[in-house]
PDB file of N, CA and C in Angstrom:
ATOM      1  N   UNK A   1    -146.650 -31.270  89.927  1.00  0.00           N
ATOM      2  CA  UNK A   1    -146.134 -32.623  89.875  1.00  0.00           C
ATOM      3  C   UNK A   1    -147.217 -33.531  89.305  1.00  0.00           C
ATOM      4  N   UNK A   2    -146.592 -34.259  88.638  1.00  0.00           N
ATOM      5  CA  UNK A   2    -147.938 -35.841  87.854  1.00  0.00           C
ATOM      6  C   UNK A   2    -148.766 -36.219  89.110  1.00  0.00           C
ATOM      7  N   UNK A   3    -149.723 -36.266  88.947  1.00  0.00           N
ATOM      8  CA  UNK A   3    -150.645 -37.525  90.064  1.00  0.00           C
ATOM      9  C   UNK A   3    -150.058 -38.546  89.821  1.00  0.00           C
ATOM     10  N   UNK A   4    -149.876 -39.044  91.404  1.00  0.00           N
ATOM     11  CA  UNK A   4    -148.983 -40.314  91.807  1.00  0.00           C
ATOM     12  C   UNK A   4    -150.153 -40.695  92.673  1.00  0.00           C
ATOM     13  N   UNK A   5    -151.178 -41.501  92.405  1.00  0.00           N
ATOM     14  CA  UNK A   5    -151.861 -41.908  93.447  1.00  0.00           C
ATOM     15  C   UNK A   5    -150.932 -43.046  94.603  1.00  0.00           C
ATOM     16  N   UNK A   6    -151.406 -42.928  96.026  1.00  0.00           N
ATOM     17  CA  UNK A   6    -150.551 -43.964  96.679  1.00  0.00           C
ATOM     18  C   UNK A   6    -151.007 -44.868  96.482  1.00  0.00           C
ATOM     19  N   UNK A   7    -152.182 -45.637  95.843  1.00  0.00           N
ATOM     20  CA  UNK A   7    -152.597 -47.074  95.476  1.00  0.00           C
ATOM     21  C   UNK A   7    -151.740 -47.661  94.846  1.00  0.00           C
ATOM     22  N   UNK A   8    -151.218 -46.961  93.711  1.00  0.00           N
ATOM     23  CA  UNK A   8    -150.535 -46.965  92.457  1.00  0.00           C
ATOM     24  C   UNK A   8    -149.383 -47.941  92.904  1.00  0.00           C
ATOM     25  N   UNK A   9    -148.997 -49.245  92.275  1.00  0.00           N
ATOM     26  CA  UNK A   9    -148.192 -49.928  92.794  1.00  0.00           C
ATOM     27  C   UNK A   9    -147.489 -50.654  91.745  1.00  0.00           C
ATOM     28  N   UNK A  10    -145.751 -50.601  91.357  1.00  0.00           N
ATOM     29  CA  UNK A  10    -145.403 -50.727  90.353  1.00  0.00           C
ATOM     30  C   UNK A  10    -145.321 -53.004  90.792  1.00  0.00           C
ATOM     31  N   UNK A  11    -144.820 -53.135  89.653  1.00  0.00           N
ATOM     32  CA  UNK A  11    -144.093 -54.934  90.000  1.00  0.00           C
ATOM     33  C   UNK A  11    -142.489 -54.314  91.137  1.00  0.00           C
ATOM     34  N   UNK A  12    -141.890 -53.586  90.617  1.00  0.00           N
ATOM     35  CA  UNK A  12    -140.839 -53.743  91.504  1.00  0.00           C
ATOM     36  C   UNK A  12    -140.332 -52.282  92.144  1.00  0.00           C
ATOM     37  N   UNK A  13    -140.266 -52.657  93.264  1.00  0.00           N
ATOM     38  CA  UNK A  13    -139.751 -51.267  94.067  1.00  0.00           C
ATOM     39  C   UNK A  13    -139.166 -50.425  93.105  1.00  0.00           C
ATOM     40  N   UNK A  14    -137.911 -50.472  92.782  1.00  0.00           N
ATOM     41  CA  UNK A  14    -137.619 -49.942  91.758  1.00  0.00           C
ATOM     42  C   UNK A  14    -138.050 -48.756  90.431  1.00  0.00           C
ATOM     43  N   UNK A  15    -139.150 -49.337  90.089  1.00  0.00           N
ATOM     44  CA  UNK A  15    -139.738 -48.665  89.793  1.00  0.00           C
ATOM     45  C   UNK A  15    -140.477 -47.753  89.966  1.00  0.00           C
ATOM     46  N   UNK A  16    -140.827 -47.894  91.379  1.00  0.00           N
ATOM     47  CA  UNK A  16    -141.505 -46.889  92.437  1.00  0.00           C
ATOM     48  C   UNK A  16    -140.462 -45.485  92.618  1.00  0.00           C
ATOM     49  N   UNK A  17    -139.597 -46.162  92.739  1.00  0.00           N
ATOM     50  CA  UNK A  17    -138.348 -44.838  92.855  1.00  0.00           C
ATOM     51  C   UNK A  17    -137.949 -44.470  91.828  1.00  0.00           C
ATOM     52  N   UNK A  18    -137.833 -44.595  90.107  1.00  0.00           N
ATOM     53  CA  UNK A  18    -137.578 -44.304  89.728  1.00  0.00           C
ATOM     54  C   UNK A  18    -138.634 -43.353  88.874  1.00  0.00           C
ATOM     55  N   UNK A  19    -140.182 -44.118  89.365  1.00  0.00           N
ATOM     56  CA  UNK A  19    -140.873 -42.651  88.614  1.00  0.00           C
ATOM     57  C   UNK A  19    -140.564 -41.102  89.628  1.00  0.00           C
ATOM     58  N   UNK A  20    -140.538 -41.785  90.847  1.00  0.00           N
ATOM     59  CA  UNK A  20    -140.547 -40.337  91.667  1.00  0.00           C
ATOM     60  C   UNK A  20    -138.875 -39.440  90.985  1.00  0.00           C
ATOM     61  N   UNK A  21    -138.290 -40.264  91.013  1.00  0.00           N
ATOM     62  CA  UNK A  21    -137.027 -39.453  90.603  1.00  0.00           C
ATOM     63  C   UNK A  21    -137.276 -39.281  88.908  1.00  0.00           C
ATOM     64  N   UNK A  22    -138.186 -39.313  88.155  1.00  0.00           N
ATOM     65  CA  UNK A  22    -138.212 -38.982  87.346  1.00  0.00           C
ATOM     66  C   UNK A  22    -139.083 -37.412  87.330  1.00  0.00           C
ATOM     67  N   UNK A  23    -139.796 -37.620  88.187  1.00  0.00           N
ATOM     68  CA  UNK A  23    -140.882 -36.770  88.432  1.00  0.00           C
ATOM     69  C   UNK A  23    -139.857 -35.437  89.437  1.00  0.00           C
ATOM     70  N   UNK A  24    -139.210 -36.060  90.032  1.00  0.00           N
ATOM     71  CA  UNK A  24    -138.372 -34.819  90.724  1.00  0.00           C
ATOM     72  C   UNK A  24    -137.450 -33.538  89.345  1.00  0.00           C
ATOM     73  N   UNK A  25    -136.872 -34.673  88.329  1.00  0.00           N
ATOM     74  CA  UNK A  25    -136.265 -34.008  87.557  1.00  0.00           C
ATOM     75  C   UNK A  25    -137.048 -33.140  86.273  1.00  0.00           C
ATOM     76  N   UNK A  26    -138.369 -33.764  86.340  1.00  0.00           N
ATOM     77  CA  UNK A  26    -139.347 -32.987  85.440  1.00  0.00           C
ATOM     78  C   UNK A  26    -139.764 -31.667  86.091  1.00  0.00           C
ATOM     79  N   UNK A  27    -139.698 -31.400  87.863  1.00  0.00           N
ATOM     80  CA  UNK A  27    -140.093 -30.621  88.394  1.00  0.00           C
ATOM     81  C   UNK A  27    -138.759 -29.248  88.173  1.00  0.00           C
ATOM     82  N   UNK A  28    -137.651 -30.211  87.906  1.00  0.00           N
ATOM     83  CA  UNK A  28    -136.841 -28.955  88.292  1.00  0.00           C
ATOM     84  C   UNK A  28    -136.522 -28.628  86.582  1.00  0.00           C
ATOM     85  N   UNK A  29    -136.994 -28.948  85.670  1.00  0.00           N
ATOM     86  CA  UNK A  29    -137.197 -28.639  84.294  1.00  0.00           C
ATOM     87  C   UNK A  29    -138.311 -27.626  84.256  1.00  0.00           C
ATOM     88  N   UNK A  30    -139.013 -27.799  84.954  1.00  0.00           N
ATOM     89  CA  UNK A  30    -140.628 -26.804  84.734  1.00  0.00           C
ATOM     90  C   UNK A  30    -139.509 -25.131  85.726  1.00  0.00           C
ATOM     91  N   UNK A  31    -138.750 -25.465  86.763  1.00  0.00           N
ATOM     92  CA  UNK A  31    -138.230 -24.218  87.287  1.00  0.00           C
ATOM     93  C   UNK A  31    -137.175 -23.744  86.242  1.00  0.00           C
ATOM     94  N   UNK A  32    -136.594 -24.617  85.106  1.00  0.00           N
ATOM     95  CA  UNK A  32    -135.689 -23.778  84.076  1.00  0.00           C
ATOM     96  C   UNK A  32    -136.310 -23.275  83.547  1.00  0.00           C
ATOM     97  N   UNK A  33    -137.696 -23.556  82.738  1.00  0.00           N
ATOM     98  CA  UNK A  33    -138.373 -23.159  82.099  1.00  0.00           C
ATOM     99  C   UNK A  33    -139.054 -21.524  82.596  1.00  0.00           C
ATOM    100  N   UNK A  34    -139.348 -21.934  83.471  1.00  0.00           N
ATOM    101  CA  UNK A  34    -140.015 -20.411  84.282  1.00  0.00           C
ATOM    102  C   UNK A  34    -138.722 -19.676  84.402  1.00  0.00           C
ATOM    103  N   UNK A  35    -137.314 -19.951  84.378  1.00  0.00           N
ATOM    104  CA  UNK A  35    -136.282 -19.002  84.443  1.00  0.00           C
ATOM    105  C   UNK A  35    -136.151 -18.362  83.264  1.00  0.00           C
ATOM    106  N   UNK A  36    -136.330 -18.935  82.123  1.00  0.00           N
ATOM    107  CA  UNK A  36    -136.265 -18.317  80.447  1.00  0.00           C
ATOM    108  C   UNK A  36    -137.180 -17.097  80.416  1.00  0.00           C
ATOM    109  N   UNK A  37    -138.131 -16.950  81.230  1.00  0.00           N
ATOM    110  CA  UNK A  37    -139.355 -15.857  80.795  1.00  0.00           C
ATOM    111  C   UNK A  37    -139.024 -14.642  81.687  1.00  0.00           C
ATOM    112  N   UNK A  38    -139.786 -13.568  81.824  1.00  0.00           N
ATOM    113  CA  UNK A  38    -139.937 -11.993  82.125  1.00  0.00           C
ATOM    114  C   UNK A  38    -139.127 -12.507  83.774  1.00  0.00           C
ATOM    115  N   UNK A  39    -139.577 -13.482  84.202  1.00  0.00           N
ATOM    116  CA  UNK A  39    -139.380 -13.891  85.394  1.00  0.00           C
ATOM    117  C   UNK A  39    -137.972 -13.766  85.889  1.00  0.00           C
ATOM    118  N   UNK A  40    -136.982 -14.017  85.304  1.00  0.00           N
ATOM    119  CA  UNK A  40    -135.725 -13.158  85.458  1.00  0.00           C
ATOM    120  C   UNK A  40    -135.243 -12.633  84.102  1.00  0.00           C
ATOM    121  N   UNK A  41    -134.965 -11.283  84.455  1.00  0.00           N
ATOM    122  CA  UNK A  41    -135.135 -10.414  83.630  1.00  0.00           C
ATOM    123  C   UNK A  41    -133.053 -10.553  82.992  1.00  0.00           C
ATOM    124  N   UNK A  42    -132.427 -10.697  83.927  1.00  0.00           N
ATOM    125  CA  UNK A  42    -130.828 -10.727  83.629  1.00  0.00           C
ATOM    126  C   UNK A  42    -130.438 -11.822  82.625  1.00  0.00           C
ATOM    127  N   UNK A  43    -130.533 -11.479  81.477  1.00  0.00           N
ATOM    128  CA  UNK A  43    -130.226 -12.424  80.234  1.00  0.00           C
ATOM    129  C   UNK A  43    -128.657 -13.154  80.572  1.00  0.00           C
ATOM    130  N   UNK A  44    -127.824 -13.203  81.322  1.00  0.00           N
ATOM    131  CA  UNK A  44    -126.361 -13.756  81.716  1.00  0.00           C
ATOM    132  C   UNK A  44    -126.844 -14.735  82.852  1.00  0.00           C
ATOM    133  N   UNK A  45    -128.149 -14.589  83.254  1.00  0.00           N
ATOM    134  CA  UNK A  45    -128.453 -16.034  84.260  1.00  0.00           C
ATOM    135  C   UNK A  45    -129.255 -16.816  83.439  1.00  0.00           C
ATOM    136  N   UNK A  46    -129.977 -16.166  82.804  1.00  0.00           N
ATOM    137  CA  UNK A  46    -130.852 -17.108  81.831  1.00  0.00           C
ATOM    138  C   UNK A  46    -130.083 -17.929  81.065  1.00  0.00           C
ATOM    139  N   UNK A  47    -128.594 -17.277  80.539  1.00  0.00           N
ATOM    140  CA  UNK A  47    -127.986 -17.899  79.545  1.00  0.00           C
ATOM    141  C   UNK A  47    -127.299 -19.077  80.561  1.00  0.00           C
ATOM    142  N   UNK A  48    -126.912 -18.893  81.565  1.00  0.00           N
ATOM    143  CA  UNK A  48    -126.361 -19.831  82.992  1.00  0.00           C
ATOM    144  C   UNK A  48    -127.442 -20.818  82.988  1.00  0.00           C
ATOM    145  N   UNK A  49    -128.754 -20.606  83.289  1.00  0.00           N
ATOM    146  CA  UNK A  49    -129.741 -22.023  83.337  1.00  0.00           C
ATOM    147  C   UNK A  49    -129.897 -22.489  82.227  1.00  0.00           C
ATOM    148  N   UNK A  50    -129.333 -22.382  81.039  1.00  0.00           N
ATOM    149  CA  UNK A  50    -129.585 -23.097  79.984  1.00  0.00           C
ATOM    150  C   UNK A  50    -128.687 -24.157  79.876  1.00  0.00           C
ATOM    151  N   UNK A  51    -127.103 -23.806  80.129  1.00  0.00           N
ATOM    152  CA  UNK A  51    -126.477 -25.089  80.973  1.00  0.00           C
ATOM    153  C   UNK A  51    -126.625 -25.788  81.866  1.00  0.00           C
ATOM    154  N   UNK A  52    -127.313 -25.342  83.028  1.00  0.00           N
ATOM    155  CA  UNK A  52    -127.926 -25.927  83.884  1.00  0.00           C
ATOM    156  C   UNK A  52    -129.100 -26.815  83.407  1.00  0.00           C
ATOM    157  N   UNK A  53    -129.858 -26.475  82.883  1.00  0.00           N
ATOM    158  CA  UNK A  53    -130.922 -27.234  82.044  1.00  0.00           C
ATOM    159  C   UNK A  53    -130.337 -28.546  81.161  1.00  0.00           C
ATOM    160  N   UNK A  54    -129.745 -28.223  80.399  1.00  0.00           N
ATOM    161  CA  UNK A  54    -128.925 -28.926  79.761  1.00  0.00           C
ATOM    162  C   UNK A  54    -128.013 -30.360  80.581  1.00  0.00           C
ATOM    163  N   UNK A  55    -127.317 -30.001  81.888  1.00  0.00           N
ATOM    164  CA  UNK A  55    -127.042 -30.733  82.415  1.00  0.00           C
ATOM    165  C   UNK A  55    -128.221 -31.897  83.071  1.00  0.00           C
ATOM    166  N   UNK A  56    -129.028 -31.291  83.572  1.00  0.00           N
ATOM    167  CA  UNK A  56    -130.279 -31.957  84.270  1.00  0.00           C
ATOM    168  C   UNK A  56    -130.747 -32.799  83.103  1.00  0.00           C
ATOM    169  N   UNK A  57    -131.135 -32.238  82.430  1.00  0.00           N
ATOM    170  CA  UNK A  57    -131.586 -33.118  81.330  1.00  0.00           C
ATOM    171  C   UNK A  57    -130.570 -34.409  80.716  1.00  0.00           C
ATOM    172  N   UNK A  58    -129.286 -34.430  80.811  1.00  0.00           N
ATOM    173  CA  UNK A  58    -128.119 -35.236  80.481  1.00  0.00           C
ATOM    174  C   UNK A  58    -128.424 -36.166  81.719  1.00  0.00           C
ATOM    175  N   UNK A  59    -128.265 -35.966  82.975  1.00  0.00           N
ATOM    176  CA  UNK A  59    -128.646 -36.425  83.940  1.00  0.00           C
ATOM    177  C   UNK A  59    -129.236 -37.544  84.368  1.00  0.00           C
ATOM    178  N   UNK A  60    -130.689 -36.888  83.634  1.00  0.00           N
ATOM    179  CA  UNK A  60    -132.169 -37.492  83.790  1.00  0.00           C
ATOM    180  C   UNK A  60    -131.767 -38.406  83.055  1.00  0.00           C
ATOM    181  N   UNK A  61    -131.535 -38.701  81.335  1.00  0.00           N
ATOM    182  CA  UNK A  61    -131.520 -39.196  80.199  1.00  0.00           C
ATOM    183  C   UNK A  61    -130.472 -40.546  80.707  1.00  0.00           C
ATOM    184  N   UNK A  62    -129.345 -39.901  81.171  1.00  0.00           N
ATOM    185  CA  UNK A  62    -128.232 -40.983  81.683  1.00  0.00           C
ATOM    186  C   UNK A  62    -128.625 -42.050  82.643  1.00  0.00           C
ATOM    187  N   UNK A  63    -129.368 -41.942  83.633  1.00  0.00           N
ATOM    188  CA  UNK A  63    -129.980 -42.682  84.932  1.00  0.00           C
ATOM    189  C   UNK A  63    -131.148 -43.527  83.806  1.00  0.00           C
ATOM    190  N   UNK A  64    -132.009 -42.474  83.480  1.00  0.00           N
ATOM    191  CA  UNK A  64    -132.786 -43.963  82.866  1.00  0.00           C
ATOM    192  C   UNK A  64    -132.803 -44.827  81.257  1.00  0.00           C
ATOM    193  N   UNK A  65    -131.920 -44.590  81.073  1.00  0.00           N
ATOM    194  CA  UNK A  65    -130.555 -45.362  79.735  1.00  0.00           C
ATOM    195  C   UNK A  65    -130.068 -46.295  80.460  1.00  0.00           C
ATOM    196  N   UNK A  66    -129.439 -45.860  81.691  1.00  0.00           N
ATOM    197  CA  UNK A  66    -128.743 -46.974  82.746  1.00  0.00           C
ATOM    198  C   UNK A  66    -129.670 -48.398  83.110  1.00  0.00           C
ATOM    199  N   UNK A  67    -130.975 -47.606  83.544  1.00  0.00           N
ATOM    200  CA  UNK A  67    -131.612 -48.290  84.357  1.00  0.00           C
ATOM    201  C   UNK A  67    -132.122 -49.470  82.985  1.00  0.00           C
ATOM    202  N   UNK A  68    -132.590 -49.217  81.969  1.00  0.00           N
ATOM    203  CA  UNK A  68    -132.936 -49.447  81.041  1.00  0.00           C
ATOM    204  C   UNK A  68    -131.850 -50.899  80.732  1.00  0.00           C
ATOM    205  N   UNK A  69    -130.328 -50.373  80.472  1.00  0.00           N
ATOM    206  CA  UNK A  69    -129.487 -51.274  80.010  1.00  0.00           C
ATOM    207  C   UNK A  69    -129.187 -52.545  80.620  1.00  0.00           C
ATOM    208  N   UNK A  70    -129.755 -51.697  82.425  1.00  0.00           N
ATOM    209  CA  UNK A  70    -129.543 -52.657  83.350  1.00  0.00           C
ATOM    210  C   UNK A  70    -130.520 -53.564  83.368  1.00  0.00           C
ATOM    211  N   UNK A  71    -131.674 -53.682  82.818  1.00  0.00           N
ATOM    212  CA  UNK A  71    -132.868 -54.540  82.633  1.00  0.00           C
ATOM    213  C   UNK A  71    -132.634 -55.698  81.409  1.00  0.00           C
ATOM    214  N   UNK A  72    -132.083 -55.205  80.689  1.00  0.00           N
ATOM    215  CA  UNK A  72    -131.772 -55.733  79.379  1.00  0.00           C
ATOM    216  C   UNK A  72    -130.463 -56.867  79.463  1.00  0.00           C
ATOM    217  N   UNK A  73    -129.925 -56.260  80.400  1.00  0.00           N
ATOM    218  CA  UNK A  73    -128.661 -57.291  80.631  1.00  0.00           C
ATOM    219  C   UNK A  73    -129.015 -58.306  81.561  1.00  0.00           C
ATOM    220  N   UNK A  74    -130.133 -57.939  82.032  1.00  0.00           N
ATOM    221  CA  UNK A  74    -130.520 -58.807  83.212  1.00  0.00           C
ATOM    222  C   UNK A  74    -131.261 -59.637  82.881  1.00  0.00           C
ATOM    223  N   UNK A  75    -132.278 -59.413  81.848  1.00  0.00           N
ATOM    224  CA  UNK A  75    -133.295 -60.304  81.113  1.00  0.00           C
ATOM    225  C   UNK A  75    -132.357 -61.369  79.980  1.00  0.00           C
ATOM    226  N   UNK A  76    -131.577 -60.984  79.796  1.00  0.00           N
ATOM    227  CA  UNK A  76    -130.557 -61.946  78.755  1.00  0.00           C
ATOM    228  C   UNK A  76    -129.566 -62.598  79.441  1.00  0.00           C
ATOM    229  N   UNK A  77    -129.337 -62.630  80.915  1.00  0.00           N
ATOM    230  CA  UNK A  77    -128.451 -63.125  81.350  1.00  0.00           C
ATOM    231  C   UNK A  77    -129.416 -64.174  81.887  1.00  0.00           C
ATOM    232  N   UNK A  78    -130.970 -63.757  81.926  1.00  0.00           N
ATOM    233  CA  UNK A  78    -131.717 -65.258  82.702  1.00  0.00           C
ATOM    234  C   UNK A  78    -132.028 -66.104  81.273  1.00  0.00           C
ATOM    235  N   UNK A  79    -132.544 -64.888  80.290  1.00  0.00           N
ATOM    236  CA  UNK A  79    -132.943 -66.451  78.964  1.00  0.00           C
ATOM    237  C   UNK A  79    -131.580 -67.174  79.302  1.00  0.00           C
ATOM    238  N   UNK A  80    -130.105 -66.966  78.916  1.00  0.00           N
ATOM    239  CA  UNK A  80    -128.850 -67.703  78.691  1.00  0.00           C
ATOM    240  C   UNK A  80    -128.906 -68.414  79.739  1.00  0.00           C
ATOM    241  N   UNK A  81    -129.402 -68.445  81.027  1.00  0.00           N
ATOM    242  CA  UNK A  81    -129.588 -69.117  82.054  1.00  0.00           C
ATOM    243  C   UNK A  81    -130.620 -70.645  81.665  1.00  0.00           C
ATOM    244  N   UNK A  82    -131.498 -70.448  81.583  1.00  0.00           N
ATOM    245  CA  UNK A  82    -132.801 -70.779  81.241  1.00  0.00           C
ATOM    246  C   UNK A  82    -132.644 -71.919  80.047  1.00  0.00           C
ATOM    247  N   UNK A  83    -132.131 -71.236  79.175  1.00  0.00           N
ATOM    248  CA  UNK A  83    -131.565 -72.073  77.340  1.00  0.00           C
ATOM    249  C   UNK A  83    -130.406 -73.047  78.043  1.00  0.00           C
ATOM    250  N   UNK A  84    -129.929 -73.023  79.087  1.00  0.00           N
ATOM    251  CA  UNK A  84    -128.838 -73.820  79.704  1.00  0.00           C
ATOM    252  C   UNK A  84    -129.190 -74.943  79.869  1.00  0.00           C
ATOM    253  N   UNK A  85    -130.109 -74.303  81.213  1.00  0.00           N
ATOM    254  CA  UNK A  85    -131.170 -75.274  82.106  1.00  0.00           C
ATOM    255  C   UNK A  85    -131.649 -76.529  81.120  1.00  0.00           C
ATOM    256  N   UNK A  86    -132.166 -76.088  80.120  1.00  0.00           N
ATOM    257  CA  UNK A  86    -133.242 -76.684  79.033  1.00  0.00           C
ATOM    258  C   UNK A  86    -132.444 -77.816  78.738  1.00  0.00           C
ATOM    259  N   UNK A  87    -131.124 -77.067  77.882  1.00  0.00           N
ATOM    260  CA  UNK A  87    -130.240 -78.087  76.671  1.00  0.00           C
ATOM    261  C   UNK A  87    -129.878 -79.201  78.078  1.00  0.00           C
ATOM    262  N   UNK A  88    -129.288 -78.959  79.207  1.00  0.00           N
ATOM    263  CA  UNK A  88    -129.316 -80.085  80.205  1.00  0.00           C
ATOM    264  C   UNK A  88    -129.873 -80.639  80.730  1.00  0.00           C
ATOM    265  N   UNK A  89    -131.240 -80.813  80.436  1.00  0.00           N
ATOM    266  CA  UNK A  89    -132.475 -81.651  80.799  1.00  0.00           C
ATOM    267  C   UNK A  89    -132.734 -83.018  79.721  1.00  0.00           C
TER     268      UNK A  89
END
């Protein structure tokens, strides 16, 4: 797993949870990865965690796209706030 020192302190909770859950889904990427090799030898499960992989990774990608869009909508809903404030002053 990444060093996460506990000092380490983001601006918003949020972010605190979302590296760990990023870091959870990188962990279970490093166990697909070790499934591709000598390590299981039955090529019909290997070919099974590659969808599995595939999904996780869709997953991962989807949550922080989300989280992402959700920042973006949020930062433009305060400028439009803000540009309001202004023109009525």
């Amino acid at each position: 797993m990444i060093y996460f020192d506990g000092n380490t302190r983001f601006i918003l909770m949020g972010d605190n949870i979302l590296y760990v859950i990023n870091d959870f889904f990188c962990l279970i990427q490093i166990y697909h990865f070790i499934c591709f090799t000598q390590f299981n030898p039955d090529y019909m499960k290997q070919f099974q965690m590659g969808y599995s992989m595939v999904i996780n990774m869709a997953i991962m990608m989807a949550i922080n796209v989300s989280v992402m869009i959700y920042k973006l909508v949020k930062k433009g809903r305060r400028k439009r706030r803000l540009e309001a404030v202004k023109k009525n002053k």
